[in-house]
C-alpha atoms as a PDB file:
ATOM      1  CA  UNK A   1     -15.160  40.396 -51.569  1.00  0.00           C
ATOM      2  CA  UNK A   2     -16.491  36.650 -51.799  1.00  0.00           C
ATOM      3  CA  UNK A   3     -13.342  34.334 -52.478  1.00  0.00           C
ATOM      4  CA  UNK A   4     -14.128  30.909 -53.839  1.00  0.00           C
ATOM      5  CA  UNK A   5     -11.923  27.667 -54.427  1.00  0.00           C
ATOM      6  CA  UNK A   6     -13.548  24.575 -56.686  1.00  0.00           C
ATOM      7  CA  UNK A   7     -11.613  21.659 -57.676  1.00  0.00           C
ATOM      8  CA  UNK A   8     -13.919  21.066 -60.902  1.00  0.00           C
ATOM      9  CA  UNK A   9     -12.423  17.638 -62.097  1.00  0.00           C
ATOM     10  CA  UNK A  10     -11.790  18.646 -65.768  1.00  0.00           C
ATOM     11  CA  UNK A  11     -13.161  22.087 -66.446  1.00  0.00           C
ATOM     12  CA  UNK A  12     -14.079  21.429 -70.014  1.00  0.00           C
ATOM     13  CA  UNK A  13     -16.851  18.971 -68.841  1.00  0.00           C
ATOM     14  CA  UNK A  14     -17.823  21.415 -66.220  1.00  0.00           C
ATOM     15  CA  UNK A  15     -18.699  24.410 -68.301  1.00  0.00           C
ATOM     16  CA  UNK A  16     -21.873  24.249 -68.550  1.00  0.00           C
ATOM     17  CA  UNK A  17     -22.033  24.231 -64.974  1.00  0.00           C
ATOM     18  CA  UNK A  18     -19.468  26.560 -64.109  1.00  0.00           C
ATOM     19  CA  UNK A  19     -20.865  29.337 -66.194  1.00  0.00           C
ATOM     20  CA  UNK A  20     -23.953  29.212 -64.520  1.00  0.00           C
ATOM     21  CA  UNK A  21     -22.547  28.740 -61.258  1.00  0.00           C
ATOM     22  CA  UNK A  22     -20.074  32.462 -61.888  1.00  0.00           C
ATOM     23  CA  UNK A  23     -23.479  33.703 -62.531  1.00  0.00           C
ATOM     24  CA  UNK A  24     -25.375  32.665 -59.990  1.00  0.00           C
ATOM     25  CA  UNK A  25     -22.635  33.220 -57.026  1.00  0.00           C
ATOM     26  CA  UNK A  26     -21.070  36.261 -58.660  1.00  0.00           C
ATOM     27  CA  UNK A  27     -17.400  35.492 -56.552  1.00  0.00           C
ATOM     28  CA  UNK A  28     -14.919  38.000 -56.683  1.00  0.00           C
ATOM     29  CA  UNK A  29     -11.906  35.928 -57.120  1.00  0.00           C
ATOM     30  CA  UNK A  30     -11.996  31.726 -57.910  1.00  0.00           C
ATOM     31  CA  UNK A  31      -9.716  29.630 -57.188  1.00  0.00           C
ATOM     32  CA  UNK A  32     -10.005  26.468 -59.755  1.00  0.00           C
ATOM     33  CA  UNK A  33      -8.482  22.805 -59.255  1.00  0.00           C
ATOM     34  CA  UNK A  34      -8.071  20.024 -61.947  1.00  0.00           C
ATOM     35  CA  UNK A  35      -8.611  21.802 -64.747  1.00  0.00           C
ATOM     36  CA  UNK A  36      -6.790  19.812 -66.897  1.00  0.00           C
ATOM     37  CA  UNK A  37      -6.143  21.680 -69.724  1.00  0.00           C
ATOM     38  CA  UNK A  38      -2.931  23.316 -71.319  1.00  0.00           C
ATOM     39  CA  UNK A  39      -2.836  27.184 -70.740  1.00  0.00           C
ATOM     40  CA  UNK A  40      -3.942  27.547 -74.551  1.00  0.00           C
ATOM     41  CA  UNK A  41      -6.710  25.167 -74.595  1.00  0.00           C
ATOM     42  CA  UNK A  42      -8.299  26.684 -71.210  1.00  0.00           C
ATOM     43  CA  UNK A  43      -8.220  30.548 -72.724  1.00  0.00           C
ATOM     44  CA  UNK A  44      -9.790  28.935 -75.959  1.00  0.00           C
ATOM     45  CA  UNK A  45     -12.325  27.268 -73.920  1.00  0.00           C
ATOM     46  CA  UNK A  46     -13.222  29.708 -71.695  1.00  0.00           C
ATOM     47  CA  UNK A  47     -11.159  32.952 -71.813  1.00  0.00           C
ATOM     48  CA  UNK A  48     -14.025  34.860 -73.786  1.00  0.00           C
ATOM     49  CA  UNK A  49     -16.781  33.707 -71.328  1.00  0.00           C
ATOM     50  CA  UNK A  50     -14.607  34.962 -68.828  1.00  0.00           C
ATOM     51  CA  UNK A  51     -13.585  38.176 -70.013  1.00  0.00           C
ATOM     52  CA  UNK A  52     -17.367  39.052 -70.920  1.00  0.00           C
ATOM     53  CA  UNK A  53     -17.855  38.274 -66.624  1.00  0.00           C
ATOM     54  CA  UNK A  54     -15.134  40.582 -65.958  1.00  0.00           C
ATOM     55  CA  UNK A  55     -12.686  38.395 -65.102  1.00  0.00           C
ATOM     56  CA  UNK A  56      -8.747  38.703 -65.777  1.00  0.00           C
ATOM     57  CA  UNK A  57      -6.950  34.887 -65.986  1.00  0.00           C
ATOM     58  CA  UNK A  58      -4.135  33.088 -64.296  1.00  0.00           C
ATOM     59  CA  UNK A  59      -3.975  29.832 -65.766  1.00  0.00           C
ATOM     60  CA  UNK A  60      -0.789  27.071 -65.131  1.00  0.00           C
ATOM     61  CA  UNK A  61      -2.051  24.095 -67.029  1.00  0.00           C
ATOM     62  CA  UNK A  62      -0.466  20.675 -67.642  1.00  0.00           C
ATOM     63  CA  UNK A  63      -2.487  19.163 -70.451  1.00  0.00           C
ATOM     64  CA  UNK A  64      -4.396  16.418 -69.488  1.00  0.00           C
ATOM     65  CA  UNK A  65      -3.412  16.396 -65.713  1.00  0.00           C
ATOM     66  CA  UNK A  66      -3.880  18.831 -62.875  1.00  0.00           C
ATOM     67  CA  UNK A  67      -4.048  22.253 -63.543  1.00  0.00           C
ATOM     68  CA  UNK A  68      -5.110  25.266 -61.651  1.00  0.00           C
ATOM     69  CA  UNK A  69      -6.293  28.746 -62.324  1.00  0.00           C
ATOM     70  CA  UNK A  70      -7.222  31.721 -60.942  1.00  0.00           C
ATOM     71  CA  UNK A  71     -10.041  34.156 -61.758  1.00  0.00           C
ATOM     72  CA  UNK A  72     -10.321  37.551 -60.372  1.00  0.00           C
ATOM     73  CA  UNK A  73     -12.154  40.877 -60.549  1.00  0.00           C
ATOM     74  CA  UNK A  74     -10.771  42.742 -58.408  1.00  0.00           C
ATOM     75  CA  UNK A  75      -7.176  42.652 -59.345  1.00  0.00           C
ATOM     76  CA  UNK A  76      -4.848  39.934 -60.388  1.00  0.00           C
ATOM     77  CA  UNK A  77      -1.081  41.205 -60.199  1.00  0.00           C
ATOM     78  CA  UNK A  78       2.493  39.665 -59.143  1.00  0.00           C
ATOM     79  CA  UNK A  79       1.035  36.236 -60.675  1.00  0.00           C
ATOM     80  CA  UNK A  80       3.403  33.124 -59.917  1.00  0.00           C
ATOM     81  CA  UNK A  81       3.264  29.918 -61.499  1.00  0.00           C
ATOM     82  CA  UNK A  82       4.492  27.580 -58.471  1.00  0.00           C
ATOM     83  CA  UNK A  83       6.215  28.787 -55.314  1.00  0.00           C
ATOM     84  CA  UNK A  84       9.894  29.065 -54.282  1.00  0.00           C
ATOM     85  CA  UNK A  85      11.353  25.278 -53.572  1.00  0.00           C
ATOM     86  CA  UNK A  86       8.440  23.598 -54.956  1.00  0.00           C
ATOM     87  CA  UNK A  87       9.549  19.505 -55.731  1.00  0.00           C
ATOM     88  CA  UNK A  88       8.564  17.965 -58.565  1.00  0.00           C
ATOM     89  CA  UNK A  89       7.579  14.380 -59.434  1.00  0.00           C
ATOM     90  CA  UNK A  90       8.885  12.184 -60.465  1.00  0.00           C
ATOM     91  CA  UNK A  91      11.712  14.046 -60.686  1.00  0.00           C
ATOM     92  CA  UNK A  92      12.643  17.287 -59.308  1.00  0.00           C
ATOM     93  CA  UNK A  93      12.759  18.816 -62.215  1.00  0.00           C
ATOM     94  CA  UNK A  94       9.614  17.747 -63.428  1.00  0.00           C
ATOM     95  CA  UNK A  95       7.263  20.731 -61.608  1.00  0.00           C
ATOM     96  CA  UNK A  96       3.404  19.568 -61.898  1.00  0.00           C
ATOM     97  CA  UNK A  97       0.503  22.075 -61.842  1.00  0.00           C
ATOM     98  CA  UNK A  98      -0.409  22.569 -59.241  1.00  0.00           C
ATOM     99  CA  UNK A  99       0.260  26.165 -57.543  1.00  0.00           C
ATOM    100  CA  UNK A 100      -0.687  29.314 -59.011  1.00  0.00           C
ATOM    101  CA  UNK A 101      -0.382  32.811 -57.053  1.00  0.00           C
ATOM    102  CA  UNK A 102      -1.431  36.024 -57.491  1.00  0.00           C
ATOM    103  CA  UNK A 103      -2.243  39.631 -55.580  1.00  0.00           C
ATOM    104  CA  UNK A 104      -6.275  39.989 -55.334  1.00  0.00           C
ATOM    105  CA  UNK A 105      -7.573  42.862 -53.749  1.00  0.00           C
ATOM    106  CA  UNK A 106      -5.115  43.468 -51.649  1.00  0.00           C
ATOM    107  CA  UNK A 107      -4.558  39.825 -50.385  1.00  0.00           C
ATOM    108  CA  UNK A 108      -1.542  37.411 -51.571  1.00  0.00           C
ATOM    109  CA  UNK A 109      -4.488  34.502 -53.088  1.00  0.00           C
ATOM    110  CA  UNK A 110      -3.146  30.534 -53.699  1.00  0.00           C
ATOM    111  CA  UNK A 111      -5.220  28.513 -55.650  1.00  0.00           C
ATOM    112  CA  UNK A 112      -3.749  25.058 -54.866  1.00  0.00           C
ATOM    113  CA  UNK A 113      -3.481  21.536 -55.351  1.00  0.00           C
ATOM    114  CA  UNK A 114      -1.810  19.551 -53.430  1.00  0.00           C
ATOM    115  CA  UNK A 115      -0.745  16.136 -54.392  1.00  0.00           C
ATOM    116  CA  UNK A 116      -2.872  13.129 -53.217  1.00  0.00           C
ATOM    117  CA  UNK A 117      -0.643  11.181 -51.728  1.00  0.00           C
ATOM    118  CA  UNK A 118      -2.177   7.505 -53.133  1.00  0.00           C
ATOM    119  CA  UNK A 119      -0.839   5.464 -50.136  1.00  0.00           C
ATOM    120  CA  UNK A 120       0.658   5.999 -47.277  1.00  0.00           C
ATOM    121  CA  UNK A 121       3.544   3.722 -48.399  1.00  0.00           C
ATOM    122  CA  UNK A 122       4.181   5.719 -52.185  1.00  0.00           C
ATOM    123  CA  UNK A 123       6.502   7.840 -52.927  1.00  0.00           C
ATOM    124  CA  UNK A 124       3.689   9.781 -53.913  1.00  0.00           C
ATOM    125  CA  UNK A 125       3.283  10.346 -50.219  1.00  0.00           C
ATOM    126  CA  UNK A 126       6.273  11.303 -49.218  1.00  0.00           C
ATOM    127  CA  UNK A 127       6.380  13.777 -52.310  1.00  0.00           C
ATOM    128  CA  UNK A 128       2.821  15.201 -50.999  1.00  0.00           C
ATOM    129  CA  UNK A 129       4.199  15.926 -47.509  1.00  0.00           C
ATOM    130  CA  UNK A 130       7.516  17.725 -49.169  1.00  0.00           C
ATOM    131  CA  UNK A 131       5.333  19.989 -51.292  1.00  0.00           C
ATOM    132  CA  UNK A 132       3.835  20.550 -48.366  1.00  0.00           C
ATOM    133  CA  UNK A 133       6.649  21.645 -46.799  1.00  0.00           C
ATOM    134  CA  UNK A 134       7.963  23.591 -49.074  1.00  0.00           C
ATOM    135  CA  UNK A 135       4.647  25.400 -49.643  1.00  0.00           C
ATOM    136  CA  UNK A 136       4.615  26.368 -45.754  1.00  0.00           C
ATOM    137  CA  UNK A 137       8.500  27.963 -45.890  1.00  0.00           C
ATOM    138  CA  UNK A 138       7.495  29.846 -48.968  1.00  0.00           C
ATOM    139  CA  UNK A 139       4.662  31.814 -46.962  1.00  0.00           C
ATOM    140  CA  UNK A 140       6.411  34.710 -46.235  1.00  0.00           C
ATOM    141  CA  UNK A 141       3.853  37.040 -45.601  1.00  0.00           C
ATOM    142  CA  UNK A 142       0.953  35.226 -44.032  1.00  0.00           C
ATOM    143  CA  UNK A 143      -1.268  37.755 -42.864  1.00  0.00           C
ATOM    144  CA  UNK A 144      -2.109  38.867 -46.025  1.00  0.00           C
ATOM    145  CA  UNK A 145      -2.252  35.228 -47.458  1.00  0.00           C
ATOM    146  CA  UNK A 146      -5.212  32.931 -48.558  1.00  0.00           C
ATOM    147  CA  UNK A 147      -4.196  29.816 -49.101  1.00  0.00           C
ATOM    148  CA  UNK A 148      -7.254  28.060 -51.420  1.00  0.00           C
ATOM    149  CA  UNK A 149      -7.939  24.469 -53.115  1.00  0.00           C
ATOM    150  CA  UNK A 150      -7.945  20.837 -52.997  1.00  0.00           C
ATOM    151  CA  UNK A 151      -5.627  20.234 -49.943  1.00  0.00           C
ATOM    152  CA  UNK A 152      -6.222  16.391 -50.172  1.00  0.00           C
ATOM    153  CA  UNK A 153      -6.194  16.205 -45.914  1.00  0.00           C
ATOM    154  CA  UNK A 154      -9.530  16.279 -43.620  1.00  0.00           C
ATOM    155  CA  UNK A 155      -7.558  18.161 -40.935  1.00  0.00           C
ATOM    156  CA  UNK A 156     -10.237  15.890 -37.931  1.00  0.00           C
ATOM    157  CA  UNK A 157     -11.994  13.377 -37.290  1.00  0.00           C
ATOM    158  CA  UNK A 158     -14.474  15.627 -37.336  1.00  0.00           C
ATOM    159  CA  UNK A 159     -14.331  16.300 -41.354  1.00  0.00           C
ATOM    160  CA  UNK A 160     -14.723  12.497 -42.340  1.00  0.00           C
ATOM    161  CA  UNK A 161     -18.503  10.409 -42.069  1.00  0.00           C
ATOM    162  CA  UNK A 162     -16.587   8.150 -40.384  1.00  0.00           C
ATOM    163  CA  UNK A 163     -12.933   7.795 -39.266  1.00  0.00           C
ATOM    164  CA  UNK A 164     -12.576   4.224 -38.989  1.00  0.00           C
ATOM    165  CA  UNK A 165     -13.345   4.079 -42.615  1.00  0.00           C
ATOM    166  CA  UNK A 166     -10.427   5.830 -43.520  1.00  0.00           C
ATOM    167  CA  UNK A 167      -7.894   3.651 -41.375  1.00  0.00           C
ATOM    168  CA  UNK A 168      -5.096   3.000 -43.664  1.00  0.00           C
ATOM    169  CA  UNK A 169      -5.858   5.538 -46.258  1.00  0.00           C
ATOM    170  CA  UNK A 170      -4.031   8.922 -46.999  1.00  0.00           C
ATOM    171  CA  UNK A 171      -5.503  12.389 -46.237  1.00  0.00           C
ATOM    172  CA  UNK A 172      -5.734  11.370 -42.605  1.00  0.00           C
ATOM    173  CA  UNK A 173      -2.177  10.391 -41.824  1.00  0.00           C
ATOM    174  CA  UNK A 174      -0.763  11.845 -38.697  1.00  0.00           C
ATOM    175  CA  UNK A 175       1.959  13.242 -40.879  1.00  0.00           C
ATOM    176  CA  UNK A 176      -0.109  14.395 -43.021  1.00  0.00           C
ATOM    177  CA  UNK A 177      -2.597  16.331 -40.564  1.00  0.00           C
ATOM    178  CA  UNK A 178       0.968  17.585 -38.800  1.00  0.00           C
ATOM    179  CA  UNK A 179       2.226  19.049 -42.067  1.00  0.00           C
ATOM    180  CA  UNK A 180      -1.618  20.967 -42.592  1.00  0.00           C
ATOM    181  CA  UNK A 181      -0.716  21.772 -38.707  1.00  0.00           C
ATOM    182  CA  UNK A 182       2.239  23.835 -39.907  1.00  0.00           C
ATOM    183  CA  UNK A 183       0.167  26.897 -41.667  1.00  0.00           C
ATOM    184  CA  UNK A 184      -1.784  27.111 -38.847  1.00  0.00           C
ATOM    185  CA  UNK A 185       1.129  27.360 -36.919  1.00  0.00           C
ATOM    186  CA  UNK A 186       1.616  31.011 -39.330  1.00  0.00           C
ATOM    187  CA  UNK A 187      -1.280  31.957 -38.587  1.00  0.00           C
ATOM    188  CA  UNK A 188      -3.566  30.603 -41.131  1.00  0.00           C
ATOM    189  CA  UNK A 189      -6.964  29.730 -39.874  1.00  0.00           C
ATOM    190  CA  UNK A 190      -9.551  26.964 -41.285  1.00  0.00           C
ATOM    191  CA  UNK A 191     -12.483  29.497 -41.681  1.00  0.00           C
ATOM    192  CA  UNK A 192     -14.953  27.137 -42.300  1.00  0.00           C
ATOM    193  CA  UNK A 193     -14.054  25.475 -39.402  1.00  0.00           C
ATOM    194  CA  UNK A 194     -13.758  28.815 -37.360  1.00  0.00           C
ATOM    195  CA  UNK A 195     -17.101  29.644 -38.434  1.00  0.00           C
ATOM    196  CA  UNK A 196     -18.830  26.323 -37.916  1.00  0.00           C
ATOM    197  CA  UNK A 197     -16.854  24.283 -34.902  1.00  0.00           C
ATOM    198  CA  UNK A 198     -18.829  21.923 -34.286  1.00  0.00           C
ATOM    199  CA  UNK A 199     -21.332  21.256 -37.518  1.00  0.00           C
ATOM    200  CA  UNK A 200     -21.144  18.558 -40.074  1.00  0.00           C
ATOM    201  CA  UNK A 201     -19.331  19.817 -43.099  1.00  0.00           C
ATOM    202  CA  UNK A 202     -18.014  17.600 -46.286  1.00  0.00           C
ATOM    203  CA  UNK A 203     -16.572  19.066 -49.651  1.00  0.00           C
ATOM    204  CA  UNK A 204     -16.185  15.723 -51.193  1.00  0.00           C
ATOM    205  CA  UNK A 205     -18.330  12.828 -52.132  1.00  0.00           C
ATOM    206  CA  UNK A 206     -17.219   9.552 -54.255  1.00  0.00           C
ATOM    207  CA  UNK A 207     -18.762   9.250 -57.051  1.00  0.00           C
ATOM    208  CA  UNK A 208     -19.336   5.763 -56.352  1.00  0.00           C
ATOM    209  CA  UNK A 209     -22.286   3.850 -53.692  1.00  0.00           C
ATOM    210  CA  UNK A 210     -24.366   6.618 -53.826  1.00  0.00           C
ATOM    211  CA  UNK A 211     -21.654   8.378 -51.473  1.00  0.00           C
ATOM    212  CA  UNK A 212     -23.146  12.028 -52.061  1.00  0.00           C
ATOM    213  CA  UNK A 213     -27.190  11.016 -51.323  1.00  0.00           C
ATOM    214  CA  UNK A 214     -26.426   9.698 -48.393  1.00  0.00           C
ATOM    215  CA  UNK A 215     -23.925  12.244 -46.922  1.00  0.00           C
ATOM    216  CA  UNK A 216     -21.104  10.281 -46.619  1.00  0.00           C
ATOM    217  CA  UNK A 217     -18.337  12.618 -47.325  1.00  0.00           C
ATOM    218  CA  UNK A 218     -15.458  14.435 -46.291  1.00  0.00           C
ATOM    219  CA  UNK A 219     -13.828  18.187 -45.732  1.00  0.00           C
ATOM    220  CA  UNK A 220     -10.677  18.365 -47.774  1.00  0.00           C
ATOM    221  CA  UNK A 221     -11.362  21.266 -49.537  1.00  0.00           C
ATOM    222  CA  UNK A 222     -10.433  24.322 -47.512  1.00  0.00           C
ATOM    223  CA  UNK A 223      -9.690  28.051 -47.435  1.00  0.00           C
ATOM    224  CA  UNK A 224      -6.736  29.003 -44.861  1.00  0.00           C
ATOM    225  CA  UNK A 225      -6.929  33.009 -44.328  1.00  0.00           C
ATOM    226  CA  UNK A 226      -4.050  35.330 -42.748  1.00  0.00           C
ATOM    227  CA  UNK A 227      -4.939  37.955 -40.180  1.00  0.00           C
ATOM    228  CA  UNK A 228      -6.415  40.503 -42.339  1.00  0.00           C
ATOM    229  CA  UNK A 229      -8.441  38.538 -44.195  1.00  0.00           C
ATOM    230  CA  UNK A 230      -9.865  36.178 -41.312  1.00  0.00           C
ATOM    231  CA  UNK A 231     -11.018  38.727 -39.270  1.00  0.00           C
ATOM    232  CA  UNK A 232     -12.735  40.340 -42.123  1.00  0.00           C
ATOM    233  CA  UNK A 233     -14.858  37.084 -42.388  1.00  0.00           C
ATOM    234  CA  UNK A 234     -18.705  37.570 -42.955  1.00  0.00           C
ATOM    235  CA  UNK A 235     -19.592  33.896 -44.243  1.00  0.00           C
ATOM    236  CA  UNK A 236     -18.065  30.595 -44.802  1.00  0.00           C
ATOM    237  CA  UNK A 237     -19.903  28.129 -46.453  1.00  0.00           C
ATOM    238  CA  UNK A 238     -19.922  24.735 -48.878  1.00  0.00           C
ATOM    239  CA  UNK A 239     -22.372  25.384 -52.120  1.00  0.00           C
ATOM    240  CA  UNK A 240     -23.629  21.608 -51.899  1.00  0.00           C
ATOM    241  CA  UNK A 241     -26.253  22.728 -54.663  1.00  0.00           C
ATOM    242  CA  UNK A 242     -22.943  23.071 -56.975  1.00  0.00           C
ATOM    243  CA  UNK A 243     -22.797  19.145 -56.240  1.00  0.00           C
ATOM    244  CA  UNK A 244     -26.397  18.369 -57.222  1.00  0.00           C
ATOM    245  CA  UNK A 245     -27.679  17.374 -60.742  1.00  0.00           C
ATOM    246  CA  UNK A 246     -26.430  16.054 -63.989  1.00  0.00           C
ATOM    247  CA  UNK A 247     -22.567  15.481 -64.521  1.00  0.00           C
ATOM    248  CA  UNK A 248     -21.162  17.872 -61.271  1.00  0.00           C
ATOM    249  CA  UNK A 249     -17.640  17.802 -59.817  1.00  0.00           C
ATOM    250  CA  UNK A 250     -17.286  15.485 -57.115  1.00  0.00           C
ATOM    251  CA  UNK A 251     -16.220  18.137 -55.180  1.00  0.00           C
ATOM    252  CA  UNK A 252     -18.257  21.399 -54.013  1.00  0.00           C
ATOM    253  CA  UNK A 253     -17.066  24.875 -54.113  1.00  0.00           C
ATOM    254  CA  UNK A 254     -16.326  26.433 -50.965  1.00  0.00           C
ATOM    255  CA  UNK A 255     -17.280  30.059 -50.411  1.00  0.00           C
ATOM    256  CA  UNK A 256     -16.041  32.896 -48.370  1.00  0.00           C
ATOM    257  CA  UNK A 257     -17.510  36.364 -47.666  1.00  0.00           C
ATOM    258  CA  UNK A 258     -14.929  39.229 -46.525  1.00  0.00           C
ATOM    259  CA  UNK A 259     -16.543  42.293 -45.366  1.00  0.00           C
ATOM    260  CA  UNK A 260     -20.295  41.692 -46.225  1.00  0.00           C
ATOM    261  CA  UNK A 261     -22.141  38.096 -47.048  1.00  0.00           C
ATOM    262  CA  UNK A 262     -24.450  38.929 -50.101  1.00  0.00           C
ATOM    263  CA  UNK A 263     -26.533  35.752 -49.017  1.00  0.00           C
ATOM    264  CA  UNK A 264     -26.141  36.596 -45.323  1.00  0.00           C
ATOM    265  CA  UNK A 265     -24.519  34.305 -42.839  1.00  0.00           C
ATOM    266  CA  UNK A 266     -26.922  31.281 -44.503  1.00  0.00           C
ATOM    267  CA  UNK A 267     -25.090  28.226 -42.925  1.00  0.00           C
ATOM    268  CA  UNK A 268     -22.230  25.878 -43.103  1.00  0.00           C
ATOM    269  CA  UNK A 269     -23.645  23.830 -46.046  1.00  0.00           C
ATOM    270  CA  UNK A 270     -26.389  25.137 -48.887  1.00  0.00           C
ATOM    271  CA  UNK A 271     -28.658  23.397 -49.117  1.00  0.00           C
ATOM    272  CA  UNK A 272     -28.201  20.759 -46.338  1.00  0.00           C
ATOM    273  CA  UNK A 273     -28.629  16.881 -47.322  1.00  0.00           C
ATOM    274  CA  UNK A 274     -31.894  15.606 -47.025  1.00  0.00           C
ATOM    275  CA  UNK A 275     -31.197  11.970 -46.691  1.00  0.00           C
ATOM    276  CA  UNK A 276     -27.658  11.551 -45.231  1.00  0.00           C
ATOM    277  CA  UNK A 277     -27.202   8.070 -43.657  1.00  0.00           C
ATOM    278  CA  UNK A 278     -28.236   7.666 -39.510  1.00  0.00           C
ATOM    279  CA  UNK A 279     -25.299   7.928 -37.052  1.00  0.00           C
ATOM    280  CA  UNK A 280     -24.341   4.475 -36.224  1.00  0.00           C
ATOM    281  CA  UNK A 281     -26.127   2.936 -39.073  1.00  0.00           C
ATOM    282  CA  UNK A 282     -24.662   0.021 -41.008  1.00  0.00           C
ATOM    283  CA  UNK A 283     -20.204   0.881 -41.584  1.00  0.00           C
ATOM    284  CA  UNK A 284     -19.544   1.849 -44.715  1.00  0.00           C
ATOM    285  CA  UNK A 285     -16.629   0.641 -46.856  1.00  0.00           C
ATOM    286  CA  UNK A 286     -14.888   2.984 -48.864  1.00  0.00           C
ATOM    287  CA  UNK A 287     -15.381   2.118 -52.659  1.00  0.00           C
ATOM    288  CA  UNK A 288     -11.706   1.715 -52.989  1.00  0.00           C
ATOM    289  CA  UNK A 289     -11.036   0.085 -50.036  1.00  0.00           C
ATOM    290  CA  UNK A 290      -9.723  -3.651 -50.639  1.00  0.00           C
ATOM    291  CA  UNK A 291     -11.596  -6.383 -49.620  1.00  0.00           C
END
């Protein structure tokens, strides 16, 4: 079974990449991020397209804004829009999209994302590490969990081109990392990072500065597997080509094999960058750093 998550950054501008993409990859279940549609306007978009690949929908949509959905052919029952104690923002009663749930062959499958936090000083923060929370206590069965999507955190050092860059900015908080900590603590593992300890791997790239030629990413996109599916794992990979070309996502699609790997165990990233910037080059700002 290959599992895949994609935050596509408005999924109406992505279809005539996506399509292609289903076709190409052929995943068994896809998790989708930012889709921002209403439930309506993503089945009129895309549902026949869909259905003609075989796949049944989960869609929770929120018009313009977030959005997430779940594809699946092999299964999709016991769907849930959100999770049990999920806050809302501003309010609590206003519940974004941002969680959608269902059973996939056999596994419990999350196709998630998690709010970005803006600054470390927002109340947009402290509402990211909540959901967060409240995500982890309403795991109740984590071995047969898969926990997919836009997490918004580069768990290490490790998953950013350079950590001093990030000083000051969210997704590398302490908190934050201690609050991704907690579904490992349930026995979730980071199969990417299982499968490739000590490589390079990025998910993300700015738009901006030529970020994405030059390799100067990071891993916040992630797939966190229970037991039985983690030890079924044949390949873990980022599809950088999904990045490549004429109006992509800024993120990539990352890719998990269960069982067999079609491709074969082909690497952390496909295809590698050919012209990422030197180790210890010039420092690179962040675009939206503040001068």
């Amino acid at each position: 079974m290959r599992v895949a998550t994609w935050n596509v950054n408005s999924v109406k501008q992505r279809i005539p990449r996506l399509l292609p993409w289903l076709d190409e990859r052929r995943p068994d279940v896809v998790c989708l991020q930012e889709t921002k549609l209403s439930d309506d306007a993503f089945h009129e978009a895309l549902g026949a397209d869909l259905a003609e690949r075989g796949y049944e929908i989960a869609h929770a949509g929120q018009g313009q804004w977030n959005g997430v959905a779940l594809l699946s052919r092999v299964g999709l029952d016991d769907v849930q829009v959100g999770f049990d104690g999920m806050p809302g923002y501003p309010d609590p009663e206003t519940l974004e999209a941002r969680a959608v749930s269902a059973v996939c062959g056999g596994l419990r499958i999350y196709s998630l994302y998690v709010p970005n936090g803006r600054t470390p000083d927002s109340d947009h923060y402290t509402y990211k590490l909540e959901w967060l929370s409240a995500l982890a206590q309403a795991v109740t069965e984590p071995s047969s969990t898969l926990l997919c999507g836009d997490i918004n955190i580069a768990p290490a050092d490790a998953d950013l081109f350079d950590p001093d860059a990030f000083v000051g900015h969210t997704h590398v908080t302490a908190p934050e990392r201690a609050a991704l900590a907690e579904f490992a603590a349930l026995g979730l593992r980071d199969v990417v990072r299982d499968r490739w300890p000590d490589d390079r791997v990025f998910s993300y790239w700015d738009y901006r500065a030529g970020m994405f030629h030059k390799d100067l990413g990071m891993r916040i996109d992630l797939i966190l597997a229970g037991e039985s599916a983690a030890g079924r794992v044949e390949a873990a990979w980022i599809d950088r080509k999904a990045r490549k070309g004429s109006k992509p996502s800024d993120h990539a699609p990352v890719i998990v094999d269960l069982d067999e790997a079609p491709d074969g165990d082909i690497g952390p990233v496909v295809p590698p960058p050919s012209n990422p910037a030197k180790p210890g080059g010039a420092k690179v700002k962040l675009p939206q750093t503040p001068e």
